[in-house]
N, C-alpha and C. Protein backbone atom coordinates (compact mmCIF):
# COMPACT_ATOMS: atom_id res chain seq x y z
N UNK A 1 69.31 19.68 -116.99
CA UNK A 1 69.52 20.37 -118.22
C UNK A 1 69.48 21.86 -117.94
N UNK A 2 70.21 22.51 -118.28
CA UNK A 2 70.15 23.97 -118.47
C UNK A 2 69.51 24.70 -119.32
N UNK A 3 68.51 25.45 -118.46
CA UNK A 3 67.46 26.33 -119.69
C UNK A 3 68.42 27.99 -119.94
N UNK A 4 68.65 28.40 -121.17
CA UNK A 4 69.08 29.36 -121.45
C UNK A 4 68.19 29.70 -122.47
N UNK A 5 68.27 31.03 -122.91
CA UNK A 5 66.96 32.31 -123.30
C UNK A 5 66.86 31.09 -124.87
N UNK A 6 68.10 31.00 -125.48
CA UNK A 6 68.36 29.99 -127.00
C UNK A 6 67.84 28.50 -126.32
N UNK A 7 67.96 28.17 -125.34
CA UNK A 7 67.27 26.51 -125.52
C UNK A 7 65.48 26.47 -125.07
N UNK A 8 64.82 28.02 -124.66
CA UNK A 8 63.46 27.77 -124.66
C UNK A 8 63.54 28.32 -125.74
N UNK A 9 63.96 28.97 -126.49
CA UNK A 9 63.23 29.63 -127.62
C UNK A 9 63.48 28.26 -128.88
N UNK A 10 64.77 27.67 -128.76
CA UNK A 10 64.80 26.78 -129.89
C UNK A 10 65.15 25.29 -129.41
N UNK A 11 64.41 24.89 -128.81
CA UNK A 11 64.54 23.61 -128.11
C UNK A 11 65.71 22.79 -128.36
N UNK A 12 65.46 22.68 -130.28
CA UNK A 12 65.94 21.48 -130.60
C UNK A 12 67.33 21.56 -130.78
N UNK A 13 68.18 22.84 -130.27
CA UNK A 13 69.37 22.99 -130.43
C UNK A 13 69.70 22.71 -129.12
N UNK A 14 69.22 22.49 -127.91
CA UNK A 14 69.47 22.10 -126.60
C UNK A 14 69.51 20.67 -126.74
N UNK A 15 68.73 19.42 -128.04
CA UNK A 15 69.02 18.08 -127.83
C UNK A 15 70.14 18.59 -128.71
N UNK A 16 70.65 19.01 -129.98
CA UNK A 16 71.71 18.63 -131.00
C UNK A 16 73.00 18.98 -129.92
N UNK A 17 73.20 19.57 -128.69
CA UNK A 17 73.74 19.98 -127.49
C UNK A 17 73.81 18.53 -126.82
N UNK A 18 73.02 17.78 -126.59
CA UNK A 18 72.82 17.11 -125.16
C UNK A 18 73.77 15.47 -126.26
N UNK A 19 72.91 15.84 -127.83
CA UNK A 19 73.12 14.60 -128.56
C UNK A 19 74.67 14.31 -128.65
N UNK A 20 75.44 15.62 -129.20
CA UNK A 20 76.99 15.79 -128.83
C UNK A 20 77.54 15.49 -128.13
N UNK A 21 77.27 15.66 -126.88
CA UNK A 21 77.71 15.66 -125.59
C UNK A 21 77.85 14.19 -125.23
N UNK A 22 76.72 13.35 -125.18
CA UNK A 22 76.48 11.71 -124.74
C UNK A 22 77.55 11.33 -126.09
N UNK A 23 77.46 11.43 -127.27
CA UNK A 23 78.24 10.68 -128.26
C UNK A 23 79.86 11.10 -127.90
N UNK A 24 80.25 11.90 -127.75
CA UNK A 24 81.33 12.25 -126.79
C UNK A 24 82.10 11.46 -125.54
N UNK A 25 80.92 11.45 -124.74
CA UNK A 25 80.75 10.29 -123.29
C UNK A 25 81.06 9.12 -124.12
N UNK A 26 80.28 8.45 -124.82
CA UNK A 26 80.40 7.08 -125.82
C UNK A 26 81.49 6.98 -125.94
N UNK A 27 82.26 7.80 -126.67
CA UNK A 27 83.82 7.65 -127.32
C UNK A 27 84.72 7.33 -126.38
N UNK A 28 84.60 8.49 -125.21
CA UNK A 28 85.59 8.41 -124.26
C UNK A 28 85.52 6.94 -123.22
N UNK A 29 84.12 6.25 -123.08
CA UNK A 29 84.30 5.76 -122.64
C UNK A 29 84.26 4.15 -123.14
N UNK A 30 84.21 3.90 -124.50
CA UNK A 30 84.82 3.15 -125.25
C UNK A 30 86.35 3.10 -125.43
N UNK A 31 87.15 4.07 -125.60
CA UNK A 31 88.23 4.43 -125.53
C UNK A 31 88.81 3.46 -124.13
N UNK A 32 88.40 4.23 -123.30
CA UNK A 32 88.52 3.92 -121.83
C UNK A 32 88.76 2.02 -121.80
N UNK A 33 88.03 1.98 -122.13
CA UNK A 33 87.42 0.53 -121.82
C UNK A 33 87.57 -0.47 -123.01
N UNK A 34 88.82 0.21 -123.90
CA UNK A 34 88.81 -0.51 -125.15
C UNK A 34 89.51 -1.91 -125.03
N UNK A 35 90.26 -2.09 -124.24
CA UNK A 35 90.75 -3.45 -123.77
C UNK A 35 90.12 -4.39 -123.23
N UNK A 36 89.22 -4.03 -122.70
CA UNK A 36 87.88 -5.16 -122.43
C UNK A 36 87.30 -5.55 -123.44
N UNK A 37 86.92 -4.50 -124.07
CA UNK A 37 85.75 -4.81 -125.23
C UNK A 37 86.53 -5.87 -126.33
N UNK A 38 87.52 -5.62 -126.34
CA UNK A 38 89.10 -6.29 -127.48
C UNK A 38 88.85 -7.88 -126.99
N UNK A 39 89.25 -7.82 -125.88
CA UNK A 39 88.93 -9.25 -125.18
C UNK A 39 87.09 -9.91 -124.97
N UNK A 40 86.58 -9.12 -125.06
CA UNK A 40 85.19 -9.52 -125.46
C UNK A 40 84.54 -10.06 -126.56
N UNK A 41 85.29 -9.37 -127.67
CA UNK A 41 85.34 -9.81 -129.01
C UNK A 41 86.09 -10.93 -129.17
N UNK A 42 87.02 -11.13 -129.14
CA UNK A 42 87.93 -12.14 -129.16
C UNK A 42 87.34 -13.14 -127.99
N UNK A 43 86.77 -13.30 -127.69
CA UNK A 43 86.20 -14.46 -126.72
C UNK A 43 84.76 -15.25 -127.89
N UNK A 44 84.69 -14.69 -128.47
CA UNK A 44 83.88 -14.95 -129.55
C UNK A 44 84.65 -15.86 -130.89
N UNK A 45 85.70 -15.83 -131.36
CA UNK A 45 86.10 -15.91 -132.19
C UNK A 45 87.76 -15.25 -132.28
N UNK A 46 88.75 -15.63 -132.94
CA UNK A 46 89.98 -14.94 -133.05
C UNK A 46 89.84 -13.86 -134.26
N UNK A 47 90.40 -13.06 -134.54
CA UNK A 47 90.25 -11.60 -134.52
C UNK A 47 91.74 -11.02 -135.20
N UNK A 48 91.58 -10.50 -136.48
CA UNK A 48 93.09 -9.90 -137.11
C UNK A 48 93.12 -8.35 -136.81
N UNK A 49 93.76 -7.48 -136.62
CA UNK A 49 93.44 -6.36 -135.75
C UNK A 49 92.78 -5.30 -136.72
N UNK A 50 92.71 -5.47 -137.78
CA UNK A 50 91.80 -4.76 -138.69
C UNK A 50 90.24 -5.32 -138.63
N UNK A 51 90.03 -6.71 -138.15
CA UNK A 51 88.77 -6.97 -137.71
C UNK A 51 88.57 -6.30 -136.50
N UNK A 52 89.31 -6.21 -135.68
CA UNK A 52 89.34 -5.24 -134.27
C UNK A 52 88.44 -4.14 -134.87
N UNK A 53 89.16 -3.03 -135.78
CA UNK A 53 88.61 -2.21 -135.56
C UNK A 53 86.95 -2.28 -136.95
N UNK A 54 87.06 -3.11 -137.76
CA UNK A 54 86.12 -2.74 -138.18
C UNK A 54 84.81 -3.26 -137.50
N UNK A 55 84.69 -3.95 -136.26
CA UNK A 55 83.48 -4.64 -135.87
C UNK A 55 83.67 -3.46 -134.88
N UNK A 56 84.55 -3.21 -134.50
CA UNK A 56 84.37 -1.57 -133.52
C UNK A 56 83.77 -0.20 -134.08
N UNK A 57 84.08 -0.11 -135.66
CA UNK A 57 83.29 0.88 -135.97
C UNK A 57 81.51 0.52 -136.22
N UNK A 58 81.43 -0.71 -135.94
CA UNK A 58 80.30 -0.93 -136.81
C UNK A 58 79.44 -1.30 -135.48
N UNK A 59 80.17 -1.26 -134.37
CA UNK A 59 79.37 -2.04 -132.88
C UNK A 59 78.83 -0.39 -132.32
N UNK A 60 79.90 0.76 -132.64
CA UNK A 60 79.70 1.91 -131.63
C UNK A 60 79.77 2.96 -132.88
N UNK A 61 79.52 3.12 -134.01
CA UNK A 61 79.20 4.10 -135.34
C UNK A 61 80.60 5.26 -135.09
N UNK A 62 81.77 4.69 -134.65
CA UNK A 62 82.74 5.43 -135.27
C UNK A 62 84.11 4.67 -135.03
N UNK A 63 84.92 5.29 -136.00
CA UNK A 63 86.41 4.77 -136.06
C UNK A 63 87.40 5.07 -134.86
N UNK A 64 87.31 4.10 -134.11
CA UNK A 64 89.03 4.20 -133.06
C UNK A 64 89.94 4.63 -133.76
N UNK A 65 91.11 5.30 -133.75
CA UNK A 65 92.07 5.03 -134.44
C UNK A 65 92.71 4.00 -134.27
N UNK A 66 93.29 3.19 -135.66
CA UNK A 66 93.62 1.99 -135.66
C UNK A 66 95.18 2.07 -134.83
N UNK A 67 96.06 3.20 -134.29
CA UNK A 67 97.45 3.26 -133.55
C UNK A 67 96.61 2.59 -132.25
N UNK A 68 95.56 3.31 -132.01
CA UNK A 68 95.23 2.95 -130.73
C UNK A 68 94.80 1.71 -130.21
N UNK A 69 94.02 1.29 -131.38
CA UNK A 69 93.77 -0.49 -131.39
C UNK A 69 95.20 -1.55 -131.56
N UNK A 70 96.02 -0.74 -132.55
CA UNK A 70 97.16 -2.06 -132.21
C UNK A 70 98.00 -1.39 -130.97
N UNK A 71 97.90 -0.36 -130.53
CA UNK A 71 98.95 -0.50 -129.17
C UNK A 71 97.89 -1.16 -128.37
N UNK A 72 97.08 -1.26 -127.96
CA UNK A 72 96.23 -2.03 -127.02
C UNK A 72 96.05 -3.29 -127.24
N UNK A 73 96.43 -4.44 -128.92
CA UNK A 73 96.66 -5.56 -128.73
C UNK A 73 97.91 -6.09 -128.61
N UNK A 74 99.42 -4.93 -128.60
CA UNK A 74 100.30 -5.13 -128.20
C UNK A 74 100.21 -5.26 -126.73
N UNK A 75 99.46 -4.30 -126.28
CA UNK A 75 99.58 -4.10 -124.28
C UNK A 75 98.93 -5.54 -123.68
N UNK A 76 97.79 -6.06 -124.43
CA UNK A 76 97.26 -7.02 -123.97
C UNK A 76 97.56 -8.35 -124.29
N UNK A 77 98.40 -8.47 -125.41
CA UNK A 77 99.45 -9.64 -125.78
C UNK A 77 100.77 -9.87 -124.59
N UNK A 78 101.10 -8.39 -124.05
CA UNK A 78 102.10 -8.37 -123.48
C UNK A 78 102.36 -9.14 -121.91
N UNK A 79 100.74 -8.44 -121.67
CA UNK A 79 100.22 -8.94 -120.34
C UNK A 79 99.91 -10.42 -120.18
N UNK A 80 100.01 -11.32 -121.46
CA UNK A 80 99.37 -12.35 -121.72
C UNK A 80 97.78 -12.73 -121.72
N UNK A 81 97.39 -11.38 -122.08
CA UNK A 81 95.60 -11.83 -121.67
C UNK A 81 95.18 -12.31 -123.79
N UNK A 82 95.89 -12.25 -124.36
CA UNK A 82 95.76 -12.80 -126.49
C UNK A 82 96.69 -13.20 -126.64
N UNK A 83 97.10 -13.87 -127.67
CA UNK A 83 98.41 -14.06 -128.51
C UNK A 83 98.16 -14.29 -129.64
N UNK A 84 98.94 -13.95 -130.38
CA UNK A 84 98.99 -13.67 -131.92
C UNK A 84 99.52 -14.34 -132.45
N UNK A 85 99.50 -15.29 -133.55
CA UNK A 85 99.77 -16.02 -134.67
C UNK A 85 99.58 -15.73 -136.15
N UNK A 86 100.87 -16.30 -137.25
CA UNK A 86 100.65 -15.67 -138.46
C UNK A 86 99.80 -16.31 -139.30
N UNK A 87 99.04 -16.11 -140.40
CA UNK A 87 98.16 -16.89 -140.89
C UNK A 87 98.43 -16.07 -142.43
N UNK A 88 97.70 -16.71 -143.57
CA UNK A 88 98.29 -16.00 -144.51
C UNK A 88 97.16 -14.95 -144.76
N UNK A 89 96.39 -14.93 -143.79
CA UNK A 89 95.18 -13.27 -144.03
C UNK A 89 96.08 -12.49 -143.01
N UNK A 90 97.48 -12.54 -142.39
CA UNK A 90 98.19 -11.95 -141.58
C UNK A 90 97.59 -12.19 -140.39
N UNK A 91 98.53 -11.30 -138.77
CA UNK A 91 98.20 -11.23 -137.48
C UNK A 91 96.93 -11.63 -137.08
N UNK A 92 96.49 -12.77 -136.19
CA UNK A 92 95.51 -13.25 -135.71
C UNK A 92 95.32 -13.14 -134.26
N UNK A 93 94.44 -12.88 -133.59
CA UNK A 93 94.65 -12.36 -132.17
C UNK A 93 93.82 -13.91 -131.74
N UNK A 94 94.18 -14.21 -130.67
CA UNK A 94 93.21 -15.33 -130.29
C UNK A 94 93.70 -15.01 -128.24
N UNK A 95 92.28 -15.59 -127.89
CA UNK A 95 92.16 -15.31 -126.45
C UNK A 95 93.07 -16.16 -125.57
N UNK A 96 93.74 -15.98 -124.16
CA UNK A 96 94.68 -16.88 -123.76
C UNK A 96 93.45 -17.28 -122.75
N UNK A 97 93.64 -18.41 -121.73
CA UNK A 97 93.52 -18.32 -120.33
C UNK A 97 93.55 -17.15 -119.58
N UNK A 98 94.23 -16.78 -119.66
CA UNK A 98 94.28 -15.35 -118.58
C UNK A 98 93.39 -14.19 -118.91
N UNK A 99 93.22 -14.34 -120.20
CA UNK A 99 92.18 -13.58 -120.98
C UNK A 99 90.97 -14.22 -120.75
N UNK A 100 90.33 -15.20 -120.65
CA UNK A 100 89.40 -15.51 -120.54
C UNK A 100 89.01 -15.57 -119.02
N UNK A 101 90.33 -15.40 -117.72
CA UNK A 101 89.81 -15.45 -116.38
C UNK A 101 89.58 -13.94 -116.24
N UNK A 102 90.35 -12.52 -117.06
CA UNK A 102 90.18 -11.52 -117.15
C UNK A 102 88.66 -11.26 -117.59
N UNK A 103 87.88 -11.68 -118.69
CA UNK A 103 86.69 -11.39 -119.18
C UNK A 103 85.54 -11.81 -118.01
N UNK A 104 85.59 -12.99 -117.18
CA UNK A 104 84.97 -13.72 -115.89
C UNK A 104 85.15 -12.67 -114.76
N UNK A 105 86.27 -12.21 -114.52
CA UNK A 105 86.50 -11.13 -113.29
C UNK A 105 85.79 -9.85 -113.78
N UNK A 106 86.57 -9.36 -115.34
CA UNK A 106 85.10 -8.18 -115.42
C UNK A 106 83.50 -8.25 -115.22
N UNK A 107 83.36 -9.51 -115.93
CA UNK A 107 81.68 -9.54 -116.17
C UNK A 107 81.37 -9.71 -114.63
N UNK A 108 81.64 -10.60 -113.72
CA UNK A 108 81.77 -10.74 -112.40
C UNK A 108 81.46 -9.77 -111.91
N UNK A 109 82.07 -8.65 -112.08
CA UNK A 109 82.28 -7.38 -111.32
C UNK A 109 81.29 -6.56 -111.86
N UNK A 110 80.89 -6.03 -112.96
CA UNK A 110 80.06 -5.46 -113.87
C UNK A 110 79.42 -4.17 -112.66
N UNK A 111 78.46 -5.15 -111.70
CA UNK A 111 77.58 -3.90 -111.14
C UNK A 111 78.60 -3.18 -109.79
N UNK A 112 79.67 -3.51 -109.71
CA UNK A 112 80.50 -2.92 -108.66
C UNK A 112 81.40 -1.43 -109.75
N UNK A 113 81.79 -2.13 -111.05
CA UNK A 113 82.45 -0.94 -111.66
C UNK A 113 81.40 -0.47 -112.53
N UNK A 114 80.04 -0.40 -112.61
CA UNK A 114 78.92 0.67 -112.57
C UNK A 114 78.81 1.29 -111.37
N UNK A 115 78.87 1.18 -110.07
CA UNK A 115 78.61 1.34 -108.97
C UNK A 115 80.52 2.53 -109.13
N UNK A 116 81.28 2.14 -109.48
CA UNK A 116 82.55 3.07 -109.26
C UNK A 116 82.23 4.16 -110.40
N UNK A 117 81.74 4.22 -111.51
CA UNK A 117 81.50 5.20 -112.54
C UNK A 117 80.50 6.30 -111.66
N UNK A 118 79.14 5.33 -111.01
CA UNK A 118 78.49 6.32 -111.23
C UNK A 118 78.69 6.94 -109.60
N UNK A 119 79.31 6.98 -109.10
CA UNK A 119 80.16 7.43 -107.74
C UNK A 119 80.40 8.83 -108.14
N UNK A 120 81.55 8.54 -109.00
CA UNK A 120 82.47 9.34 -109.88
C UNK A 120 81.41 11.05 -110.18
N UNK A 121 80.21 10.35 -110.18
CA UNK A 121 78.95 11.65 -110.59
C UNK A 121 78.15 11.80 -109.95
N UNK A 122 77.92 10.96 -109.30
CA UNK A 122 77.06 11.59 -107.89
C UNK A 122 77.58 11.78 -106.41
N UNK A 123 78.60 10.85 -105.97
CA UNK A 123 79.19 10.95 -105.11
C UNK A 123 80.11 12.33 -104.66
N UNK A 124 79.72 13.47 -105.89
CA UNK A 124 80.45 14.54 -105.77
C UNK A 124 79.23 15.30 -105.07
């Protein structure tokens, strides 16, 4: 942490600083990683892409934009890891096979792509 003359004199503006900063990190790396998490959810249950995002605002306390959630269940429909069916509550996302050997290879991997993040910050 960086002490400057304003963060000893007023501490608590050095956390409303640090608090910004990590909720920031959060976003970006939700963002990042929003295609996993899509397929994580949906391994649970099938999923209309407005459930996408409202269990996303309510899992990480803010709104994705919803362009960004349906291009990412277009990208991941495309790839074949969901597929979508009409229902009369509209678009239903449901998990394929390939999606479910995709969710097994991430979780699988978990402490190797912690091990590549935190590289990324110390390895410098």
């Amino acid at each position: 942490m960086l002490l400057t003359s304003r963060s000893i004199l007023y501490p608590e503006a050095q956390l409303g600083l640090e608090h910004e900063f990590l909720a920031e990190m959060r976003e970006r790396l939700v963002k990042t990683f929003l295609d996993m998490l899509i397929l994580l959810r949906l391994r649970k249950h099938p999923m209309s892409g407005d459930d996408v995002i409202n269990s996303t605002a309510y899992r990480f306390s803010f709104t994705i934009d919803p362009g960004m959630i349906y291009s990412t269940l277009h990208h991941l429909e495309k790839k074949g890891f969901i597929k979508s069916s009409e229902t009369p509550k509209g678009q239903v996302y449901h998990l394929t096979a390939d999606g479910r050997d995709r969710i097994n290879i991430f979780l699988e991997s978990k402490a190797k792509i912690l091990g590549l993040v935190l590289d990324l910050f110390i390895g410098q």
